[in-house]
Protein backbone atom coordinates (compact mmCIF):
# COMPACT_ATOMS: atom_id res chain seq x y z
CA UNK A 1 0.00 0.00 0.00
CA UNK A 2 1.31 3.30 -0.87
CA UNK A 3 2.25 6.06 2.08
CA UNK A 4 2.99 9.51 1.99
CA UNK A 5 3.66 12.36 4.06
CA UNK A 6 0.16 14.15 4.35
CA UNK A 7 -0.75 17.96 4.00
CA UNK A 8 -2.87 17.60 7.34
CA UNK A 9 -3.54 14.96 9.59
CA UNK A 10 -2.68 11.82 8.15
CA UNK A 11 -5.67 9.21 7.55
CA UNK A 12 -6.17 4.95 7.64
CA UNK A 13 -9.26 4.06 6.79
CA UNK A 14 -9.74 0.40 7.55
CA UNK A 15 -12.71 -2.07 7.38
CA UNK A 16 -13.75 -5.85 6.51
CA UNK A 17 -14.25 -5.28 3.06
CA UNK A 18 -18.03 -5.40 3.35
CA UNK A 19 -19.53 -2.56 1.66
CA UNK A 20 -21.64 -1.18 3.99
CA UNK A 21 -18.87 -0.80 6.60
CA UNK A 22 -16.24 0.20 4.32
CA UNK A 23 -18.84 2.69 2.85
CA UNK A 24 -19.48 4.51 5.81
CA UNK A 25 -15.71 4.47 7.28
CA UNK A 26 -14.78 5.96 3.65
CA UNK A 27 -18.34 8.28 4.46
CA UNK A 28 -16.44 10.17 7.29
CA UNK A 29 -13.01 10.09 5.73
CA UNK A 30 -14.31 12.24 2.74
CA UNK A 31 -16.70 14.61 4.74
CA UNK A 32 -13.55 15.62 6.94
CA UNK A 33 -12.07 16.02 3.21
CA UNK A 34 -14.71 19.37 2.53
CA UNK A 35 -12.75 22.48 2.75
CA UNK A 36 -14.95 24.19 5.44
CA UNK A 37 -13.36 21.26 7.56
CA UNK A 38 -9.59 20.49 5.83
CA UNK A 39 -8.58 24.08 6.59
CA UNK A 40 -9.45 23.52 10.02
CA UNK A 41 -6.85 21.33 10.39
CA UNK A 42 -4.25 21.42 7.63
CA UNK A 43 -2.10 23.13 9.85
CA UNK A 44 -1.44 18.72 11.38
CA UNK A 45 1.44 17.64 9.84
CA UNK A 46 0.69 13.87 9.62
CA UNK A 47 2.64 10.64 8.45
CA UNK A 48 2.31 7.79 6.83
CA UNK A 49 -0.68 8.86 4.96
CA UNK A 50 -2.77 6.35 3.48
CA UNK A 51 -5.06 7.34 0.31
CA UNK A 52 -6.11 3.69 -0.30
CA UNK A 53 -8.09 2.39 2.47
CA UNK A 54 -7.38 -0.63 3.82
CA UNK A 55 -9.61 -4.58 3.46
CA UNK A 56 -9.08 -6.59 6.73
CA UNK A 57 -9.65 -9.98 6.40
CA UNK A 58 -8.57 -11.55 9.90
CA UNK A 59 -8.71 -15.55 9.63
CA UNK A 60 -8.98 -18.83 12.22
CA UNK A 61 -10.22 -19.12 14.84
CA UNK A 62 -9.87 -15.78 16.38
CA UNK A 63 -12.79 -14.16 14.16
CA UNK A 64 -15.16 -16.68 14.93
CA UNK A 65 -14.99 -15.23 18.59
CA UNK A 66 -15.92 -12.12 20.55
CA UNK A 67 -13.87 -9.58 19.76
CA UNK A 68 -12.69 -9.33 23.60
CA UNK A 69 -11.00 -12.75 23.38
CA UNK A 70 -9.27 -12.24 20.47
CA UNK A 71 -5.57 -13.17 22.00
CA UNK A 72 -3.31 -12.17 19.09
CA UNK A 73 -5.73 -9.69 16.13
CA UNK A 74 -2.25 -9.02 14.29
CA UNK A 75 -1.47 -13.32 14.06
CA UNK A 76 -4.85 -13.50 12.16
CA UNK A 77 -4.55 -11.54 9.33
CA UNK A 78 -2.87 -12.39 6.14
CA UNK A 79 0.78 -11.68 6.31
CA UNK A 80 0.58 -8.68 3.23
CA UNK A 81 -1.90 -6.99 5.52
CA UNK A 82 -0.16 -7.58 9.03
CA UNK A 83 2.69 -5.69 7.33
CA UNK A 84 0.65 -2.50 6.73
CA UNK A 85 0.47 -1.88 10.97
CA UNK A 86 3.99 -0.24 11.32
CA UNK A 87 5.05 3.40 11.97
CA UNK A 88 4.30 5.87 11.51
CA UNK A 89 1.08 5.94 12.74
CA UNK A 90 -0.97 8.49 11.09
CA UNK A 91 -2.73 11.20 13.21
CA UNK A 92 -6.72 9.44 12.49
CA UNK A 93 -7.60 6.24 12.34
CA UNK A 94 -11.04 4.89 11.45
CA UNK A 95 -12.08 1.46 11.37
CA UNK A 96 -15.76 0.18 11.07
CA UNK A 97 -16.74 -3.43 11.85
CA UNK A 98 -16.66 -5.92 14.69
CA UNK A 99 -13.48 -7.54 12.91
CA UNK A 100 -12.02 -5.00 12.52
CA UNK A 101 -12.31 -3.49 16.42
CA UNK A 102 -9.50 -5.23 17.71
CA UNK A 103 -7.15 -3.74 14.98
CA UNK A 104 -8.55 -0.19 15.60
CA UNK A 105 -7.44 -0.59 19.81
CA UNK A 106 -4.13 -1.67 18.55
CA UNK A 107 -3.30 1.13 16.51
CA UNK A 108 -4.38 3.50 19.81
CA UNK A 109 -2.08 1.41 21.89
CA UNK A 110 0.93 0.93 19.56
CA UNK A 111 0.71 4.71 18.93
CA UNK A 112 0.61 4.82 22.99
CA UNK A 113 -2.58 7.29 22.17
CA UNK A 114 -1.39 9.27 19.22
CA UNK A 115 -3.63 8.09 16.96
CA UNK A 116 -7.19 9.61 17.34
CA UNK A 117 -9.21 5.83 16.69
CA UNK A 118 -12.78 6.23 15.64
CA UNK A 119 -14.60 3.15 15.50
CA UNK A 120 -17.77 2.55 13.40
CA UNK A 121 -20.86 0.10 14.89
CA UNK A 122 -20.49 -1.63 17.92
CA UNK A 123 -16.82 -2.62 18.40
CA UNK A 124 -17.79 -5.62 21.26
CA UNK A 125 -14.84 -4.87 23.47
CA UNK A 126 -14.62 -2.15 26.30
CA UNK A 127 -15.30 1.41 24.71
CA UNK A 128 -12.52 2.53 26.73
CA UNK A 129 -10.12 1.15 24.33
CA UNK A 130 -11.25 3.30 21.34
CA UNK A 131 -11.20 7.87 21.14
CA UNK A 132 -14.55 7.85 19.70
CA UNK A 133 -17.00 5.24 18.70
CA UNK A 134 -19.94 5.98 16.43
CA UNK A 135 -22.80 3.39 16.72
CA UNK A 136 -26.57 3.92 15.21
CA UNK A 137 -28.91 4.42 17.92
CA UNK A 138 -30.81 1.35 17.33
CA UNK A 139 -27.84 -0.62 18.62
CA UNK A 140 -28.66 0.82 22.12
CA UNK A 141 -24.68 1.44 23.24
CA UNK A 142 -24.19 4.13 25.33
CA UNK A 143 -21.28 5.90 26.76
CA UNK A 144 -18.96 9.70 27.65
CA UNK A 145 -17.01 8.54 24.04
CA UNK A 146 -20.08 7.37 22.20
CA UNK A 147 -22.01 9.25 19.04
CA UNK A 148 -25.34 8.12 18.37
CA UNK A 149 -26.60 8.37 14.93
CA UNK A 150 -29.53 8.14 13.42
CA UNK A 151 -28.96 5.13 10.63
CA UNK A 152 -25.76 5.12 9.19
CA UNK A 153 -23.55 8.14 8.55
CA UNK A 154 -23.68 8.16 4.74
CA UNK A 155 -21.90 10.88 2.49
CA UNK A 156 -21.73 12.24 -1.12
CA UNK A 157 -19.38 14.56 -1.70
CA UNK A 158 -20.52 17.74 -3.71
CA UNK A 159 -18.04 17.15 -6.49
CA UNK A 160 -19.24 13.68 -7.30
CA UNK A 161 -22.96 14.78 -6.76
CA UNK A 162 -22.75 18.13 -9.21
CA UNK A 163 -20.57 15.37 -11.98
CA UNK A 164 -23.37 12.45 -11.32
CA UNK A 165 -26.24 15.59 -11.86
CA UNK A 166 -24.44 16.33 -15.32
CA UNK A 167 -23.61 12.67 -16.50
CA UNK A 168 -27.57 11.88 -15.83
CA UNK A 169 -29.26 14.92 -16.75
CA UNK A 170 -31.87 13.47 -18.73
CA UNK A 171 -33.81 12.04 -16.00
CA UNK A 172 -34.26 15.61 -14.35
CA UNK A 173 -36.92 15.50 -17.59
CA UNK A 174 -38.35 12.96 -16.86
CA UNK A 175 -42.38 13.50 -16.48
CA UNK A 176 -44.62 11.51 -14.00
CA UNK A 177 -44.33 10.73 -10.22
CA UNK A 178 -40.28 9.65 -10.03
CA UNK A 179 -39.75 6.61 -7.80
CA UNK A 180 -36.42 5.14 -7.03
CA UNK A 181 -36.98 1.64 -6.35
CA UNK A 182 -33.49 0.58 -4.06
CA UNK A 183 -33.79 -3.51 -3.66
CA UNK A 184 -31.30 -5.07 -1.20
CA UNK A 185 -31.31 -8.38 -0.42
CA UNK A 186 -30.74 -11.40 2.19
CA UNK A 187 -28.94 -10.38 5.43
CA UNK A 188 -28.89 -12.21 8.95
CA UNK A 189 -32.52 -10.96 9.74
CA UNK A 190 -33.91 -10.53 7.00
CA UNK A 191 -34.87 -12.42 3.88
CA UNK A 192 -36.14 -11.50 0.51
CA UNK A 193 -37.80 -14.60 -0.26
CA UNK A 194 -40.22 -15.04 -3.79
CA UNK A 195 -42.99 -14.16 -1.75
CA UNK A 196 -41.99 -10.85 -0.11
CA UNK A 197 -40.90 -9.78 -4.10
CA UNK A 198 -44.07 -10.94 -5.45
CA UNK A 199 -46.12 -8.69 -3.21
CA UNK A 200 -43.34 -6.17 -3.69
CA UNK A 201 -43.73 -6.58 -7.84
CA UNK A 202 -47.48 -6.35 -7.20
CA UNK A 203 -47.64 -3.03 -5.89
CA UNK A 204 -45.20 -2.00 -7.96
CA UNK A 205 -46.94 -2.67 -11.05
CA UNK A 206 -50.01 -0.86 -9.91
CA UNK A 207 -48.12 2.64 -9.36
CA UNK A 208 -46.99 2.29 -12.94
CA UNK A 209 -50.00 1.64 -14.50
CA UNK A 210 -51.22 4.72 -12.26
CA UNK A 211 -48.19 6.80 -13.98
CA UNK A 212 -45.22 6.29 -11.85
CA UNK A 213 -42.02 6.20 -13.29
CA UNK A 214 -40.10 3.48 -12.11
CA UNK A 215 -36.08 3.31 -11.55
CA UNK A 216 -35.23 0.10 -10.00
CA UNK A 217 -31.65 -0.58 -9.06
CA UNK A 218 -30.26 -4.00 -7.20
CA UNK A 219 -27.50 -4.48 -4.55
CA UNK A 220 -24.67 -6.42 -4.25
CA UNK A 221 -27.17 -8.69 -2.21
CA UNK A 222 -30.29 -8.99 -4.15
CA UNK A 223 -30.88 -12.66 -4.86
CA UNK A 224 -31.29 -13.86 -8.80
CA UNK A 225 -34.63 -14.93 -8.75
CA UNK A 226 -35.51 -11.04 -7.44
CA UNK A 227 -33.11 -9.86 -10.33
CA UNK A 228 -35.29 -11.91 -13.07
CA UNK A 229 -38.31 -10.62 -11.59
CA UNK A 230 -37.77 -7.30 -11.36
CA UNK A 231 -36.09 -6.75 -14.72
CA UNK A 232 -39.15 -8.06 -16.23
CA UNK A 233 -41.32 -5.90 -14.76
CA UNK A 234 -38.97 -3.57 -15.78
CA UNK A 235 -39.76 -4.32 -19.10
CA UNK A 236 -43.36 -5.12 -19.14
CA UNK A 237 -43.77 -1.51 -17.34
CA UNK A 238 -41.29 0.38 -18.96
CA UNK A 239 -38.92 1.47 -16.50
CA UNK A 240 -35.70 1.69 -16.16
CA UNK A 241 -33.88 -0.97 -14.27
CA UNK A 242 -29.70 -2.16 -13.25
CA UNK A 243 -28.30 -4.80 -11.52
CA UNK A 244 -24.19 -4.75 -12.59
CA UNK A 245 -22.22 -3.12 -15.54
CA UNK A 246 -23.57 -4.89 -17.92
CA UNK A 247 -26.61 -2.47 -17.84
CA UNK A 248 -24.06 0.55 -18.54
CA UNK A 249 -22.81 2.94 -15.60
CA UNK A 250 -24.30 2.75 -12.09
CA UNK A 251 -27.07 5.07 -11.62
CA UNK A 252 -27.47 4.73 -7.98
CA UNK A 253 -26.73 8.39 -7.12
CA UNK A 254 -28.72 9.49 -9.90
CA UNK A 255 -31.78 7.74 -9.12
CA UNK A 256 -31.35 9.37 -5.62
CA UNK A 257 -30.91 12.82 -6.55
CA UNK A 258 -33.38 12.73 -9.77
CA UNK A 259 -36.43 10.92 -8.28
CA UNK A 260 -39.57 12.36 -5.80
CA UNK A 261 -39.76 9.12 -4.17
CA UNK A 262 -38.05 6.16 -2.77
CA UNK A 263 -39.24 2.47 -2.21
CA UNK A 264 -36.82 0.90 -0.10
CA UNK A 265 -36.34 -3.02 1.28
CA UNK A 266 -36.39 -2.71 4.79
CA UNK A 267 -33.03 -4.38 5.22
CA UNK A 268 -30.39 -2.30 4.85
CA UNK A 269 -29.18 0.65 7.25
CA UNK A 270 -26.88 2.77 4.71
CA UNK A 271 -29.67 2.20 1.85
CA UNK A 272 -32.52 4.14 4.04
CA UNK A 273 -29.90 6.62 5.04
CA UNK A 274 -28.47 7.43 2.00
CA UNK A 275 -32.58 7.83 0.97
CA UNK A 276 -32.89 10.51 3.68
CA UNK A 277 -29.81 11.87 2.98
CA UNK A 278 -31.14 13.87 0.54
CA UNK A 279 -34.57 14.15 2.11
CA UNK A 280 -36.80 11.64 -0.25
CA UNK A 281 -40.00 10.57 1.21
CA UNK A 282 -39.05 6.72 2.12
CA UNK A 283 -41.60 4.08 1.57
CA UNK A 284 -39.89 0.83 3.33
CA UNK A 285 -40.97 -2.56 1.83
CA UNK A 286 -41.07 -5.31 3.93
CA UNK A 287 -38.83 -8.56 3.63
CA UNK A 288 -39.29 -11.93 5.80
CA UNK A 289 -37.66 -11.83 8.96
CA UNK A 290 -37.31 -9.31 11.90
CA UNK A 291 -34.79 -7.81 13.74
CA UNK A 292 -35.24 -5.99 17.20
CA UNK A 293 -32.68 -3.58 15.90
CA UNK A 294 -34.02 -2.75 12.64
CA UNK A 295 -37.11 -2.35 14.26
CA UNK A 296 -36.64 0.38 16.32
CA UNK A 297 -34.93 2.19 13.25
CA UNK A 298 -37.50 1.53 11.35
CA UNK A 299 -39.72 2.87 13.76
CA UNK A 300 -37.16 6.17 14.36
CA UNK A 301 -37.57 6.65 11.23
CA UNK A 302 -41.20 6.64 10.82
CA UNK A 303 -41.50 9.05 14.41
CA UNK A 304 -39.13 11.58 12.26
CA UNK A 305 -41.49 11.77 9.21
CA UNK A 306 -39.20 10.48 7.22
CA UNK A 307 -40.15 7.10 6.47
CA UNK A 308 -43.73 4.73 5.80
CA UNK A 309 -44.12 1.22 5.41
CA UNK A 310 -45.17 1.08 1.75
CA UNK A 311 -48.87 -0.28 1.41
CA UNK A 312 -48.75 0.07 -2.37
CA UNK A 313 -49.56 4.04 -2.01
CA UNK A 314 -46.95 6.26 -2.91
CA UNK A 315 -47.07 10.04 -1.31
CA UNK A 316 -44.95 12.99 -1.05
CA UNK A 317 -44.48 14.42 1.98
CA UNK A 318 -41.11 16.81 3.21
CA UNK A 319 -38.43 16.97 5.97
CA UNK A 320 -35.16 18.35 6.88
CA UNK A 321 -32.61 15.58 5.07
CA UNK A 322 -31.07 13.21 7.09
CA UNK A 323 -27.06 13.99 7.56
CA UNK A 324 -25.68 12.56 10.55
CA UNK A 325 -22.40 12.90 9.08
CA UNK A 326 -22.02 16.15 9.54
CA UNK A 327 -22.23 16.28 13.77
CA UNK A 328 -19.97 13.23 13.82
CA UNK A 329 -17.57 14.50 11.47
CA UNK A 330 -17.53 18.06 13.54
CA UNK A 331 -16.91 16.39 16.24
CA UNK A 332 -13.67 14.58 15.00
CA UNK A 333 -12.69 17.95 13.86
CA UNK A 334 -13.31 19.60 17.59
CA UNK A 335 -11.38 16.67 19.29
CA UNK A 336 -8.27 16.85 16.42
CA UNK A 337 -8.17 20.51 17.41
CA UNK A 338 -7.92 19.85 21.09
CA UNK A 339 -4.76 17.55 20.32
CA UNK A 340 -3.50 19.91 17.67
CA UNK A 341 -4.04 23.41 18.61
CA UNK A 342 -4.37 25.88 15.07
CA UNK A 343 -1.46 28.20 14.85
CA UNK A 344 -1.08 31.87 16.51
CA UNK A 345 -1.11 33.20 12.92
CA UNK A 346 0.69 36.52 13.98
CA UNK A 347 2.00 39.01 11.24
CA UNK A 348 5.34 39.80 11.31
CA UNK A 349 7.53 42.74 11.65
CA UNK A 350 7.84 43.74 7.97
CA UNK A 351 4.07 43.05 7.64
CA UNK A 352 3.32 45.53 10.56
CA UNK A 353 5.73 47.87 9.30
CA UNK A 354 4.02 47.80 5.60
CA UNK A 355 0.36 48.25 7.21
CA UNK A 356 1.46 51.71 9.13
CA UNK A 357 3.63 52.99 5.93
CA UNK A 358 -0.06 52.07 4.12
CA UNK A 359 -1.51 54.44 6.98
């Protein structure tokens, strides 16, 4: 993995290579990357920088266990990726995952507290170990080091929003109700079994016979037989549909920023967030399964006014857009600053001097 000296803090970014952890470990990485922030503190001369961010993939035994009984985290991993933990440390870590907790208290302790560590979701050891930990508040952990967020903290940066706005500016035309259809898939609690997409496809249908514009988009996790199903209604209804390259360039973002709805499966954290992010009324579709934890976000989210449960009637309805990001990223920024006081920018002799000849 390439290093380099950093203009600012130097950052690792480090998760377990699943997307929604890496995404929202990359999520705060970026938003402490906007300028209103980076001047803040580009005065931290870090080391050791690390642009690419980093896949953990401990092995054995060790993973199958608590994180608290892990007995040697750097003896697990692969031995390319046991060679990346060496000095310098850079001035911010941030690691998201239960796997990946153990590496994130190392870092703190082999840095003996240097590194600021921020750890994403619910690292399973003592949060003592860790400078900050950012869990949702639907996994009930509480503590003095502990930011509770609504869902996940998702991010787009403006850049890639104002190039995505350009690249798909054909669907700002589009007439009709708008509705960004977001399918996930199967997770631990939740299931999307032929029968929770047929009732899904059902409703579906009926919006677009009553006019709605359809733009259906699959995750890494949406099972094939929900693929097949979906693309044909797709076709049979006219809209517009992707599930992989093949289908051209991912319009994800697009869909987001270019619909006046969303349909979402109920499974996935980041997906809802990244709805509310930019303030779409959310109509969640039910999968098989429950979850106690999903459940209470779900319900959050309903308490806000910024979700339904999707009966097969699609509404529009406002509220302020959902961006945790930007408290927990503020707060990294506050706590860097404590460690790394700005500069006494004071002008100098000649510059004094040239301000009273000026006078």
């Amino acid at each position: 993995m390439k290093k380099s000296d950093a203009l600012g803090p130097s950052v690792w970014v480090a998760s377990d290579g699943r997307a929604g952890h890496a995404a929202q470990a990359l999520a705060i990485a970026r938003a402490l990357g906007e300028m209103s922030r980076w001047v803040r503190i580009a005065h931290i001369k870090g080391k050791g920088h690390r642009a690419k961010p980093m896949e953990l993939t401990p092995q054995g035994l060790q993973p199958l266990l608590p994180s608290r009984l892990w007995w040697s985290p750097l003896s697990a991993l692969p031995l390319e990726q046991r060679e990346q933990f060496k000095e310098p440390w850079p001035t911010l870590w941030i690691g998201a995952g239960r796997r990946v907790a153990p590496y994130s208290k190392h870092v703190r302790s082999a840095s003996k507290g240097e590194s600021f560590t921020v750890h994403l979701m619910n690292p399973q050891i003592p949060l003592g170990d860790f400078d900050l930990v950012v869990v949702p508040e639907h996994d009930q952990v509480t503590g003095d080091n502990v930011i509770e967020t609504v869902g996940a903290p998702v991010y787009f940066a403006p850049e890639i929003v104002e190039d995505t706005q350009m690249a798909f500016a054909d669907l700002a035309e589009e007439p009709g109700l708008r509705v960004a259809v977001i399918l996930g898939g199967d997770s631990k609690a939740h299931k999307m079994t032929e029968a929770a997409c047929a009732s899904l496809e059902a409703k579906l249908e009926d919006a677009a016979r009553e006019g709605a514009r359809l733009r259906i988009v699959c995750s890494r996790r949406t099972p094939t037989h929900a693929r097949v199903r979906f693309r044909a209604l797709a076709e049979r209804v006219g809209a517009l549909f992707w599930e992989s390259p093949a289908d051209g360039t991912n319009p994800y973002l697009a869909f987001l920023l270019f619909s006046d709805v969303a349909v979402v499966t109920e499974d996935s954290s980041n997906m809802l967030s990244e709805a509310a992010y930019f303030g779409l009324p959310i109509h969640i579709a039910r999968l098989e399964g429950h979850s106690d934890k999903f459940a209470r976000l779900h319900s959050t989210l309903v308490d806000r006014g910024i979700a339904r449960w999707f009966d097969g009637k699609l509404e529009r309805w406002t509220y302020s857009p959902l961006r945790e990001i930007e408290r927990v990223a503020d707060v990294i920024v506050t706590r860097l600053l404590e460690r790394h006081a700005q500069p006494d920018f004071k002008p100098s002799d000649g510059a004094r001097m040239g301000d009273s000849d000026r006078r």
